[in-house]
Protein backbone atom coordinates (compact mmCIF):
# COMPACT_ATOMS: atom_id res chain seq x y z
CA UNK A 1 -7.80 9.95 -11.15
CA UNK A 2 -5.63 9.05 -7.80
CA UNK A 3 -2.96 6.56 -7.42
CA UNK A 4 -4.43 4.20 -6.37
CA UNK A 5 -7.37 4.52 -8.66
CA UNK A 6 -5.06 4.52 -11.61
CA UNK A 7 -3.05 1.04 -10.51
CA UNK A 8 -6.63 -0.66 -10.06
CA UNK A 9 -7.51 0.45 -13.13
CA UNK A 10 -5.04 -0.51 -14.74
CA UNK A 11 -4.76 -3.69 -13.03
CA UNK A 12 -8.42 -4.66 -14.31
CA UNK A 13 -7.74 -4.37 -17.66
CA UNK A 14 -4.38 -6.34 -17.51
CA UNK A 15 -6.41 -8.72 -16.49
CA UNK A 16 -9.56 -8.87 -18.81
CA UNK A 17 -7.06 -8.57 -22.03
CA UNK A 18 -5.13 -11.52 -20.23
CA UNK A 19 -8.52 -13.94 -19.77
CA UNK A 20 -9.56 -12.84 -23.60
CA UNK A 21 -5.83 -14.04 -24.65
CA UNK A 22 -6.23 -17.14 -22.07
CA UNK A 23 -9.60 -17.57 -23.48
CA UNK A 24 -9.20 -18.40 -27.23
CA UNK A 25 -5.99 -20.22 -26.47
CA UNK A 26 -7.31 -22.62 -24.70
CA UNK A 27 -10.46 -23.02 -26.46
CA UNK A 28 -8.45 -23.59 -29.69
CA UNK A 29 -6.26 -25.67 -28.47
CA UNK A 30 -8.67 -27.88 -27.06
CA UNK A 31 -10.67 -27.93 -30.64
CA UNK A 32 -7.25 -29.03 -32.10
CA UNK A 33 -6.80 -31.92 -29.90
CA UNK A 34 -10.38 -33.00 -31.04
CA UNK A 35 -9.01 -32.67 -34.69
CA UNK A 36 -5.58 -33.76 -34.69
CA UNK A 37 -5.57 -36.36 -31.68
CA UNK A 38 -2.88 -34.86 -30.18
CA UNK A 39 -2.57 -32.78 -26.97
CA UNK A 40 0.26 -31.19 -27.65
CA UNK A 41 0.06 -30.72 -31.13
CA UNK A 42 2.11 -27.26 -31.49
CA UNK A 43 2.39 -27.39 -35.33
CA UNK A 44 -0.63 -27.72 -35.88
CA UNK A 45 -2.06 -25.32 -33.46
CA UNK A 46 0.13 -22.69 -35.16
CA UNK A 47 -0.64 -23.79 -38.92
CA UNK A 48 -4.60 -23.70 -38.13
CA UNK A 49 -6.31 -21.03 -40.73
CA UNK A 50 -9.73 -19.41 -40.53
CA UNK A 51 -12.93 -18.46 -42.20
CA UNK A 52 -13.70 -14.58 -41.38
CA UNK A 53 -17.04 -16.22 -40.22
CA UNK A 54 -15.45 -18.25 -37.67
CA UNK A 55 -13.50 -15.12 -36.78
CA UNK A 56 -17.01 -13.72 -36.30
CA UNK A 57 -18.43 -16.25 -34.15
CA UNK A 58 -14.80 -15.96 -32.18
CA UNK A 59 -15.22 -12.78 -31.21
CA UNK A 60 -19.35 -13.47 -30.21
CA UNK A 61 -17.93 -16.11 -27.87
CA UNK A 62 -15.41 -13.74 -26.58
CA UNK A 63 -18.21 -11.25 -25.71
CA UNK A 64 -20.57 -13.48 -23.78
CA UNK A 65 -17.71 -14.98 -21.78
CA UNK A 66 -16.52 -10.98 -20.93
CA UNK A 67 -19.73 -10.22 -20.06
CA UNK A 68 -20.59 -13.43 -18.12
CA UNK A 69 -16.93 -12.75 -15.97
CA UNK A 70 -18.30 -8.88 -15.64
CA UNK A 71 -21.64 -9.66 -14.83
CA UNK A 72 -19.67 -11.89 -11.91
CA UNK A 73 -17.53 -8.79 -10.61
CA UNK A 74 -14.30 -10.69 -11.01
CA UNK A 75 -12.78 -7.82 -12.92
CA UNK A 76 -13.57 -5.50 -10.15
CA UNK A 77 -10.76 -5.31 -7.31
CA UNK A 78 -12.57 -3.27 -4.81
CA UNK A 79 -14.64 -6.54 -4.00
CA UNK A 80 -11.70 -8.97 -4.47
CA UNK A 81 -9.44 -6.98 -2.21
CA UNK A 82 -11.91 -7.18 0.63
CA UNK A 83 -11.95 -11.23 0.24
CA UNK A 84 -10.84 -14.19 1.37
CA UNK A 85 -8.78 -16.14 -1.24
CA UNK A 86 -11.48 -18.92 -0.73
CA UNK A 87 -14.39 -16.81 -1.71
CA UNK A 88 -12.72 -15.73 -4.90
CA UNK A 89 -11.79 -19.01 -5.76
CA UNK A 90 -15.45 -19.62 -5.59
CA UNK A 91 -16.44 -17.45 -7.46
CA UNK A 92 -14.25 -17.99 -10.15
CA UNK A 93 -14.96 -22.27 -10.63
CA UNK A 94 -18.95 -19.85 -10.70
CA UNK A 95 -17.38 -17.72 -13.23
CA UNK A 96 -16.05 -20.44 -15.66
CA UNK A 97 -18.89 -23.20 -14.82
CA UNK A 98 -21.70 -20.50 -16.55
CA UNK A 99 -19.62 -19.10 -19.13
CA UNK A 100 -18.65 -22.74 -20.66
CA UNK A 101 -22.28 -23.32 -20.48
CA UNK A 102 -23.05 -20.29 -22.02
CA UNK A 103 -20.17 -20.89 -25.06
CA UNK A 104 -22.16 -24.31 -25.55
CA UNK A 105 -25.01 -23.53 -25.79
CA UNK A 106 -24.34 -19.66 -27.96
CA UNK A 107 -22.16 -22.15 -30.03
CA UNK A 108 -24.98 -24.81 -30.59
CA UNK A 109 -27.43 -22.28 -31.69
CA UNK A 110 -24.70 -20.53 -34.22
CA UNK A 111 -24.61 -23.87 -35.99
CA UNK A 112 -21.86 -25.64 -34.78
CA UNK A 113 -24.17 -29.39 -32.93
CA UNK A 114 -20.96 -31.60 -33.69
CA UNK A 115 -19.25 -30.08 -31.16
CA UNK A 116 -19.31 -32.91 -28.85
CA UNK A 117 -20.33 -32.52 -24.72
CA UNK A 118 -16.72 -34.09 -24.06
CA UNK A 119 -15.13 -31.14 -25.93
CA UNK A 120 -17.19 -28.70 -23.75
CA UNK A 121 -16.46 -30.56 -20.25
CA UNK A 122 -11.72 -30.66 -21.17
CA UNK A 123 -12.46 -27.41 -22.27
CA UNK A 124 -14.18 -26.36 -18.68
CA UNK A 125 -11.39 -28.90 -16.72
CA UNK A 126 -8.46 -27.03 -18.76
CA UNK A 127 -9.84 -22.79 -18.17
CA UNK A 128 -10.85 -24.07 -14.83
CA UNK A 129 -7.64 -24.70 -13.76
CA UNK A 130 -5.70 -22.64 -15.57
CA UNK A 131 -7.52 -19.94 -14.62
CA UNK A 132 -7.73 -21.03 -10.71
CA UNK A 133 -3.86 -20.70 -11.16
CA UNK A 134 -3.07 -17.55 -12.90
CA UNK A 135 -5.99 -15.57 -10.62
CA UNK A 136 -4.95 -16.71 -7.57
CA UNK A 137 -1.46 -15.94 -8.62
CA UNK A 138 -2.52 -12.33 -9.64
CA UNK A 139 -4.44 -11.77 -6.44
CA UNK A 140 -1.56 -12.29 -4.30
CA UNK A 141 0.87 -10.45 -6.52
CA UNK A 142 -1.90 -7.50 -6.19
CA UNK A 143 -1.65 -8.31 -2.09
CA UNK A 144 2.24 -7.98 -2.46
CA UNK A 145 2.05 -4.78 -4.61
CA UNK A 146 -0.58 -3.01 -2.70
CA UNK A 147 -2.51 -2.78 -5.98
CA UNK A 148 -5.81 -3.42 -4.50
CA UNK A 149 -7.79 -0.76 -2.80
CA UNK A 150 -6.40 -0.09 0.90
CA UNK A 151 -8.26 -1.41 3.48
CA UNK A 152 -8.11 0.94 6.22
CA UNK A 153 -7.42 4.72 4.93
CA UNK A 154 -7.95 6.94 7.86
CA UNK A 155 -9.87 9.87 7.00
CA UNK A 156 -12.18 12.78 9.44
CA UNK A 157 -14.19 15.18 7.34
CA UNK A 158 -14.05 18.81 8.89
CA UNK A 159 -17.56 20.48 9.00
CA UNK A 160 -20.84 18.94 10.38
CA UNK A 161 -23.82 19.41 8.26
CA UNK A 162 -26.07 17.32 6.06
CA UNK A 163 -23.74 17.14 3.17
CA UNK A 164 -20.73 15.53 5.47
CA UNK A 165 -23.29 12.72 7.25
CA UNK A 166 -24.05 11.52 3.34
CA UNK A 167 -20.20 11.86 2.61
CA UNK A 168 -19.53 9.74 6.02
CA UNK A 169 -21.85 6.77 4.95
CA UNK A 170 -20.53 6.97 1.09
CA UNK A 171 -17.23 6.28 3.41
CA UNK A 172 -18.36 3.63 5.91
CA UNK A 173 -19.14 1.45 2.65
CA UNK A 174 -17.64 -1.86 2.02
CA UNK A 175 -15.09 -1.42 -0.67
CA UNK A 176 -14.38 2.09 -0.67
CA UNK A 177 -11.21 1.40 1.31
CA UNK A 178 -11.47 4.04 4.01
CA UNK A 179 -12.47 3.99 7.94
CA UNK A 180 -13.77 7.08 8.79
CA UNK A 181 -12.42 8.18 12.26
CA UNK A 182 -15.30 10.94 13.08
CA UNK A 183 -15.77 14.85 12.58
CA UNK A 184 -14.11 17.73 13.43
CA UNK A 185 -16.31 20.58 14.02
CA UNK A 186 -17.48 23.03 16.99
CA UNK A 187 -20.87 21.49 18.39
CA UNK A 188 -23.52 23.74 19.67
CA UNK A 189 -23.93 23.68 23.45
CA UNK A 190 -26.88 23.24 23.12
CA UNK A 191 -28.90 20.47 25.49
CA UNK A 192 -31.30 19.59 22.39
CA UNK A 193 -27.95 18.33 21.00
CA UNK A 194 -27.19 15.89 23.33
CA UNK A 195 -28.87 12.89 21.61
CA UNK A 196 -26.62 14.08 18.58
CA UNK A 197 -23.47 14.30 19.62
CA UNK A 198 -23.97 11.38 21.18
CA UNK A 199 -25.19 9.47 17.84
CA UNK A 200 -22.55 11.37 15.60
CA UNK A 201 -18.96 10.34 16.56
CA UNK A 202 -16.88 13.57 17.08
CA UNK A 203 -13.16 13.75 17.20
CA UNK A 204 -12.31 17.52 17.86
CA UNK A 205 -13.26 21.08 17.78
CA UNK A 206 -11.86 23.27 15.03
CA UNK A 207 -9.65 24.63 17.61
CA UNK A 208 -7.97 21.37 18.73
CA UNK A 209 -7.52 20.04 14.78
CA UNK A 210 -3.85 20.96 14.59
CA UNK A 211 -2.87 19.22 17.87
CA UNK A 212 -5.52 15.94 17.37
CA UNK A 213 -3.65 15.70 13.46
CA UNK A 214 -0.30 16.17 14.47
CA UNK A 215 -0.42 13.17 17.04
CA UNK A 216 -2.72 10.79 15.33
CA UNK A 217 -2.63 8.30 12.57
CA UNK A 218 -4.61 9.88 9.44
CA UNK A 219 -4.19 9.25 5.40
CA UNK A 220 -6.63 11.74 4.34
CA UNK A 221 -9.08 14.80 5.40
CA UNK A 222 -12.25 16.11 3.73
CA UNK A 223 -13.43 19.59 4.13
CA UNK A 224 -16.92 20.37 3.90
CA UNK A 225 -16.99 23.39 5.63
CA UNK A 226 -18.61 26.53 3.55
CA UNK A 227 -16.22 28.61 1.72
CA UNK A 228 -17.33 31.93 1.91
CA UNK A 229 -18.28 31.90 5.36
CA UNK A 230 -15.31 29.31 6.91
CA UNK A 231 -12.72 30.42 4.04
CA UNK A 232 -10.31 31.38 6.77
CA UNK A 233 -10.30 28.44 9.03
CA UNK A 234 -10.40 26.52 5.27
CA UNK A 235 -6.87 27.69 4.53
CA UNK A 236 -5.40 27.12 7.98
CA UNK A 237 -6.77 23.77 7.73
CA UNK A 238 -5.43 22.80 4.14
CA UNK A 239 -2.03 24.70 5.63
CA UNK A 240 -1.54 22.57 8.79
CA UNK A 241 -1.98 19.33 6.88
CA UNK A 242 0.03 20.21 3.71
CA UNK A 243 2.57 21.10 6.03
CA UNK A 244 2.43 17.40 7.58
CA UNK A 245 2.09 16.21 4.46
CA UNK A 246 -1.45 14.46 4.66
CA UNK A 247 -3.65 14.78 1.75
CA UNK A 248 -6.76 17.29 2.20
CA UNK A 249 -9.69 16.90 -0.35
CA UNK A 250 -12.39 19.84 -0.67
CA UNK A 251 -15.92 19.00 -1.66
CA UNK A 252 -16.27 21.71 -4.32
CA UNK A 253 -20.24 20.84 -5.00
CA UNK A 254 -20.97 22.42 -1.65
CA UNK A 255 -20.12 25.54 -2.87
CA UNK A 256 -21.86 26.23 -6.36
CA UNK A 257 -18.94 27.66 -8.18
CA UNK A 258 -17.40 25.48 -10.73
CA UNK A 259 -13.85 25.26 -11.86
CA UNK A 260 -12.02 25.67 -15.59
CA UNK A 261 -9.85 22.13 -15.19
CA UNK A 262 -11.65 18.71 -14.72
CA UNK A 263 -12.65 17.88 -11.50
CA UNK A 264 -11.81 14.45 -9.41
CA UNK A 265 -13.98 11.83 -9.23
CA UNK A 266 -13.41 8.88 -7.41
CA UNK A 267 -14.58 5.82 -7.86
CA UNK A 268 -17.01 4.50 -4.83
CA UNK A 269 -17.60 7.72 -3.71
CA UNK A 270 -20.42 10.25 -5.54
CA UNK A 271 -18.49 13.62 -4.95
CA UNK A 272 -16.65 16.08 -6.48
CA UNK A 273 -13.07 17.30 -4.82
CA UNK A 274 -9.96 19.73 -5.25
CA UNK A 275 -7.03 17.28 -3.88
CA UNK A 276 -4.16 19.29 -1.74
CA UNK A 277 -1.57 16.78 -1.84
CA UNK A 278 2.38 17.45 -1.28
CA UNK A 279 3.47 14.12 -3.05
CA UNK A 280 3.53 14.26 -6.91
CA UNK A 281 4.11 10.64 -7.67
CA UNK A 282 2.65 8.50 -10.34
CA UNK A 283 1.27 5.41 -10.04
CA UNK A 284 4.00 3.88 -12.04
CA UNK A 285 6.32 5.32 -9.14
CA UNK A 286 4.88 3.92 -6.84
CA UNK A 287 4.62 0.49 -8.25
CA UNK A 288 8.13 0.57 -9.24
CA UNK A 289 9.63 1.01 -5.99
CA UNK A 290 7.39 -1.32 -3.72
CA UNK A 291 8.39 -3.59 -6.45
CA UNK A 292 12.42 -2.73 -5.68
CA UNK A 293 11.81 -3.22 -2.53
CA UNK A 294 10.66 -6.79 -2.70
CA UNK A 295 13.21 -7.59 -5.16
CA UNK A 296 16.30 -6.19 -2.83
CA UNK A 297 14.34 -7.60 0.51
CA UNK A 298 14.06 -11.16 -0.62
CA UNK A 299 17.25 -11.34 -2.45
CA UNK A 300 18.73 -10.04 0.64
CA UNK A 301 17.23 -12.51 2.87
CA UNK A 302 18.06 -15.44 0.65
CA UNK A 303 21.44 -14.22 0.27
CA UNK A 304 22.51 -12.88 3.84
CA UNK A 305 20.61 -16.66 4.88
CA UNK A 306 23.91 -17.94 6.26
CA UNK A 307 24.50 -14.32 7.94
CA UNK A 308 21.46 -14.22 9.50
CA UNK A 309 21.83 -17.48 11.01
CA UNK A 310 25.26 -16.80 12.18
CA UNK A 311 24.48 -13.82 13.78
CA UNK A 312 21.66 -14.95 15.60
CA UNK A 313 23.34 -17.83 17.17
CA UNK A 314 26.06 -15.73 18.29
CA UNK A 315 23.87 -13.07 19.90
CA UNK A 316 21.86 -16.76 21.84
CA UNK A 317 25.66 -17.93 22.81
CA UNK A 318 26.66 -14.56 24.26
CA UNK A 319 23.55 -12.90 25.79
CA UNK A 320 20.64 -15.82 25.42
CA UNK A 321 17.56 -15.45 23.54
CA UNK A 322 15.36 -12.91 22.57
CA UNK A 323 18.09 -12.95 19.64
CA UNK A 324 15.17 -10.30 17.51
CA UNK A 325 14.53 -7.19 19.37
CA UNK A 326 10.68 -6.13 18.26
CA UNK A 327 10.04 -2.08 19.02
CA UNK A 328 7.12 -0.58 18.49
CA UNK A 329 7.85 2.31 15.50
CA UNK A 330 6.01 5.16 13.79
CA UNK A 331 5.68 4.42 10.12
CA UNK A 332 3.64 5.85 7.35
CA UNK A 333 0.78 8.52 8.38
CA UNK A 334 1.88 8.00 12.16
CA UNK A 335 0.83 4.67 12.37
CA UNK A 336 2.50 2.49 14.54
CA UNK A 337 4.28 -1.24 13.72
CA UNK A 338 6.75 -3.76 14.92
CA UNK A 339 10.14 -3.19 13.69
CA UNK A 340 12.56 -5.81 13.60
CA UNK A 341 16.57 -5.94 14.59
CA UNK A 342 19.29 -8.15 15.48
CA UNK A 343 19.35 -7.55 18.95
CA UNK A 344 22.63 -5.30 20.24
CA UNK A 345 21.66 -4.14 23.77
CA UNK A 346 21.13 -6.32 26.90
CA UNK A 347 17.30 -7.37 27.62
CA UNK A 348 16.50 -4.27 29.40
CA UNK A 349 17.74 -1.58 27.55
CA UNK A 350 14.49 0.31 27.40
CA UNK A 351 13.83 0.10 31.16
CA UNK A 352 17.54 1.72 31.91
CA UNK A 353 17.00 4.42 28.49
CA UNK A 354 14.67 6.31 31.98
CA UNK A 355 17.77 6.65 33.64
CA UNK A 356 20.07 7.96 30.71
CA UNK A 357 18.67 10.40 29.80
CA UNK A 358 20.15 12.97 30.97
CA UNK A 359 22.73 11.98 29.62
CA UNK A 360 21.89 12.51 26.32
CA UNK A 361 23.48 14.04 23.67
CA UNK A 362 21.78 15.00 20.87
CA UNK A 363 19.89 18.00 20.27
CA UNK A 364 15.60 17.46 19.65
CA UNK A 365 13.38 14.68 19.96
CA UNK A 366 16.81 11.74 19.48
CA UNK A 367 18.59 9.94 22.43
CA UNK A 368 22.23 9.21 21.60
CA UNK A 369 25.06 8.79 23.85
CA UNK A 370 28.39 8.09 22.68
CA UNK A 371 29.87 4.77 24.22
CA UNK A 372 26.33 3.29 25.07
CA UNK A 373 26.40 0.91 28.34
CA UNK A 374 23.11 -0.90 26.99
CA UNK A 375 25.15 -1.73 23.97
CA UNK A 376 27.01 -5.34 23.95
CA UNK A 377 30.46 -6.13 22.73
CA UNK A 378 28.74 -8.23 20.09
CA UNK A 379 26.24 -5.49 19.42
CA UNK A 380 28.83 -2.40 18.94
CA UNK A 381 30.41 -4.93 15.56
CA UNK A 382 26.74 -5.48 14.44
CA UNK A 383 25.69 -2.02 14.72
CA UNK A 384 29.47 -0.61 12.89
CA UNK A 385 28.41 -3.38 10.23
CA UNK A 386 25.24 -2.75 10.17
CA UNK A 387 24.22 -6.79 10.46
CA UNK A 388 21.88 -5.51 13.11
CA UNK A 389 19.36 -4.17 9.86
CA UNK A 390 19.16 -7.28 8.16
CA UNK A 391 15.67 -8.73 9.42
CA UNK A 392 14.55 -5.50 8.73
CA UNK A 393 14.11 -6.94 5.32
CA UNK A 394 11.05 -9.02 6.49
CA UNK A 395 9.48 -5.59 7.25
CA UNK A 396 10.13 -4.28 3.83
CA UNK A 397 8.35 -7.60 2.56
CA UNK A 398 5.46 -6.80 4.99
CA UNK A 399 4.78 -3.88 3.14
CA UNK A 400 5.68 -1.55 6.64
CA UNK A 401 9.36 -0.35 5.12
CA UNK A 402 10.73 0.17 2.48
CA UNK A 403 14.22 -0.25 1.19
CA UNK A 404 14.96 3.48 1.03
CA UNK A 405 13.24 6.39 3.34
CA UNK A 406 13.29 8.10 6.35
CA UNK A 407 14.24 5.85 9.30
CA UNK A 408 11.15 4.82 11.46
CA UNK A 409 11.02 6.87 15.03
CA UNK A 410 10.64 4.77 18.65
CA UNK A 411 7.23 6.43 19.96
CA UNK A 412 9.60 8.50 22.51
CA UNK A 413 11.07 10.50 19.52
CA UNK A 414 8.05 11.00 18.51
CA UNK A 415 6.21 11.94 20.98
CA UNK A 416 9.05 14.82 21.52
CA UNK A 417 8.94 16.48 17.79
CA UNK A 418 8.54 20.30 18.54
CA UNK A 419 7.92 21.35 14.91
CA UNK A 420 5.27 20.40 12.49
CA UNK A 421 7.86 20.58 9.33
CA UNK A 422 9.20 17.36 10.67
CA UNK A 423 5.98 15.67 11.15
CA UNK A 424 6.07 15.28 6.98
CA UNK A 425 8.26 12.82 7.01
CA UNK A 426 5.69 10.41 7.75
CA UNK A 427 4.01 11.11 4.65
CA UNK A 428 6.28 8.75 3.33
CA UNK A 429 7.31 4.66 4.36
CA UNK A 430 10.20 4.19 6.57
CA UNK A 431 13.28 2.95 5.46
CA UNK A 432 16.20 0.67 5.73
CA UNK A 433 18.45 3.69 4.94
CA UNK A 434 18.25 6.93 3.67
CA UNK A 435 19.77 10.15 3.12
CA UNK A 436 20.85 10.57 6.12
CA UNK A 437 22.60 7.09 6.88
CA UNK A 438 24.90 7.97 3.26
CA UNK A 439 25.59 12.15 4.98
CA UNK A 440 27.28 10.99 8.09
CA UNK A 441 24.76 8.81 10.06
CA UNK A 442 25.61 9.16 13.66
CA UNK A 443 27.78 12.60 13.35
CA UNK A 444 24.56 14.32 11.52
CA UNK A 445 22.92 17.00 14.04
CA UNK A 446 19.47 16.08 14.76
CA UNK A 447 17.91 19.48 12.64
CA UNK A 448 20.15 18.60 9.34
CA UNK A 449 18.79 14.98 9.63
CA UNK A 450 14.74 16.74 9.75
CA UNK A 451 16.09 18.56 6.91
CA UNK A 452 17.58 15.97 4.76
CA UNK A 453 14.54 13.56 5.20
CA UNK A 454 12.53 16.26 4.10
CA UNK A 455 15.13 16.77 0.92
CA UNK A 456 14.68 12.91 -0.01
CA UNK A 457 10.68 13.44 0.46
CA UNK A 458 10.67 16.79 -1.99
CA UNK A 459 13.34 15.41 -4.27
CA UNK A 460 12.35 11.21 -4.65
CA UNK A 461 12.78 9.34 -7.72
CA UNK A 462 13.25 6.41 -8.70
CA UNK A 463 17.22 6.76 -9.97
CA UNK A 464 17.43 8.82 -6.04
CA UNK A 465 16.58 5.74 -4.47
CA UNK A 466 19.20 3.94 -6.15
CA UNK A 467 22.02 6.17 -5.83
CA UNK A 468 21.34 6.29 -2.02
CA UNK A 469 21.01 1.78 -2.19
CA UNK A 470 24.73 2.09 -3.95
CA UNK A 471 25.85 4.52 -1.60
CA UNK A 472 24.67 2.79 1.58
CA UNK A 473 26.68 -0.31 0.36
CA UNK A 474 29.38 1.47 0.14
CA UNK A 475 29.20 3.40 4.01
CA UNK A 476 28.22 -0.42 5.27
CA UNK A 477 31.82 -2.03 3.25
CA UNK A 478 33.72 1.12 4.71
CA UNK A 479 32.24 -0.11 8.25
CA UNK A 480 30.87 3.53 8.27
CA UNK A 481 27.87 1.88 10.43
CA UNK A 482 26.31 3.41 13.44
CA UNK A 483 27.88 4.18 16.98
């Protein structure tokens, strides 16, 4: 099972042990306030003994109201992560209206008619709004955490034939959490064909898949090309993505041969696969450190507060307003986002970058020049402090950084790479820092800083990521910041 798979899974039974727990709390509790007269009555609650017959008809009302909430999908997270927060409230006041009705009337039949209507309608006011509280709660914790399915995983499948148009609509479903960009295949020139390639969206030949992949945003690619006749092109294909570090999945059923380990099945989608991918992370990694980062990020904004306010009214005083400088970055799988900074050049630093460059001094796809003109007095202390990074924080709560990774790229860097190696370090979230801000930040050659972004990618762990946090406080208290 994938990552993701795993964390929703896991996520939906959280949650259905959590409404069973929720459940006969509150349905006890209420039947003691009938009893006792108290609403609050915790002695009692606790001292309450019973019958293994009650105990039976417990665990009957437990099972109707889990089958009622299944029957309602609201254990299922690849339809609540496509909603709006309105439409699952809706259907949970759905969800609890039936299965109270349900518990009344199951319990009326089992021999219990004493239990009054008034018992039934503080029981339904009390789950109602507990539950309204705690799901809404969990659904935007889920939001936070990425925990439900991904929205928009980019994917192309490689090979054009009847098997890939039934694997493109299994991915154009609601809820499967991919957009399917188009195929990559060599169309027959043909003029029969016309009305096809028309009607079938096509993104490159064979030939042009290395240069289309290395320069677009994509998450995943499926290969349903034969073996034995395409095995070839196969492993240059499975190759030039492992080497960018973008996960490749072959549809093994195509090829009637089967395999001595268990296969991967996902979830929405009715097809068997062998999964190249370059990162070996759990789901429990992965959960761990987006939930770092939002621990650090807030705590720094709440903290650095004053800082931030200081900073920014300084930059107005001495150089006006914009006091945020917004640049368009390439983050995770190549796509592209708005990163954040204190602002440390004058207004038109990217218009005058044109006419600097030759002065540039660092080897590859970087533009540094020592001593800066763009630069501001103010901005040359925020940059050696390293004040400029703080509403990058906001990013890592957007979900588009994280703490610790490679830094993000401006789109000029980018479009200069010369080597597919470095491409893989977009297989990964940008970062605040990294390895390379704690090795020497602006002295560090433009090839060892490929390399040791690559290091962090083959090495990462959890206890990595906090060593480099420790030592980045460290280089910023040192005022080891950049030039």
């Amino acid at each position: 099972m994938g990552n993701n798979d795993y964390k929703i899974k896991t996520a939906e039974n959280l949650i259905k042990y959590f409404d069973i727990i929720l459940f006969l709390f509150l349905f006890i509790f209420v039947g003691e306030y009938f009893v006792s007269g108290k609403l609050f009555n915790i002695s009692g609650f606790i001292s309450l003994q019973f019958s293994i017959w009650d105990i039976s008809k417990f665990l009957i009302l437990i099972f109707i109201w889990n089958r009622i909430f299944s029957f309602m999908r609201m254990y299922q997270f690849k339809i609540t992560g496509d909603e709006k927060v309105y439409e699952y409230l809706i259907r949970i006041i759905t969800a609890c209206s039936i299965g109270t009705a349900s518990i009344c009337f199951t319990a009326y039949i089992m021999g219990n008619p004493h239990i009054s209507i008034t018992f039934y309608l503080i029981f339904w006011a009390e789950i109602l709004t507990v539950f309204i509280i705690y799901r809404i709660a969990f659904f935007e914790i889920a939001r936070i955490l990425h925990i439900r399915r991904p929205r928009q995983l980019h994917a192309v499948i490689v090979g054009l034939n009847i098997r890939s148009i039934e694997l493109a609509d299994s991915l154009n479903k609601t809820g499967t959490g991919y957009k399917f960009i188009g195929f990559v295949d060599d169309m027959p020139e043909d003029e029969n064909d016309e009305e096809i390639q028309k009607a079938i969206p096509m993104v490159c030949s064979l030939s042009e898949f290395e240069d289309y992949i290395s320069n677009f945003p994509m998450d995943e690619v499926f290969l349903t090309l034969p073996l034995r006749s395409y095995y070839d092109e196969i492993s240059r294909i499975i190759k030039i993505c492992t080497t960018q570090g973008i996960k490749t999945r072959l549809v093994n059923d195509l090829f009637d041969f089967h395999l001595a380990v268990p296969q991967y099945v996902k979830d929405d989608l009715p097809e068997f696969f062998i999964d190249y991918d370059v990162l070996n992370r759990s789901a429990l990694q992965h959960d761990l450190k987006r939930i770092f980062d939002i621990l650090v990020s807030f705590t720094g904004l709440l903290v650095l507060t004053p800082v931030f306010a200081a900073v920014a009214l300084a930059i107005a005083v001495q150089d006006g307003f914009p006091v945020i400088y917004i640049q368009k970055r390439i983050g995770l799988n190549k796509r592209r986002f708005d990163m954040f900074k204190f602002r440390s050049m004058v207004r038109n630093a990217d218009q005058l970058q044109a006419e600097l460059e030759a002065l540039n001094e660092v080897q590859g796809a970087a533009f540094k020049i020592t001593d800066d003109p763009r630069i501001t007095k103010l901005g040359k202390f925020l940059r050696k402090s390293s004040l400029d990074e703080i509403p990058q924080f906001l990013n890592v709560l957007q979900g588009t950084m994280s703490i610790v990774g490679p830094r993000p790229l401006p789109i000029r860097d980018f479009e200069r790479f010369y080597k597919d190696t470095h491409r893989r370090r977009f297989s990964v979230k940008p970062g605040i820092t990294g390895l390379w801000q704690v090795s020497g930040r602006s002295e560090t050659e433009f090839e060892e800083w490929m390399a040791l972004d690559l290091q962090y990618i083959d090495n990462w762990n959890l206890w990595f990521d906090f060593k480099i946090f420790l030592k980045t406080i460290h280089v910023v208290l040192a005022g080891k910041g950049a030039k």
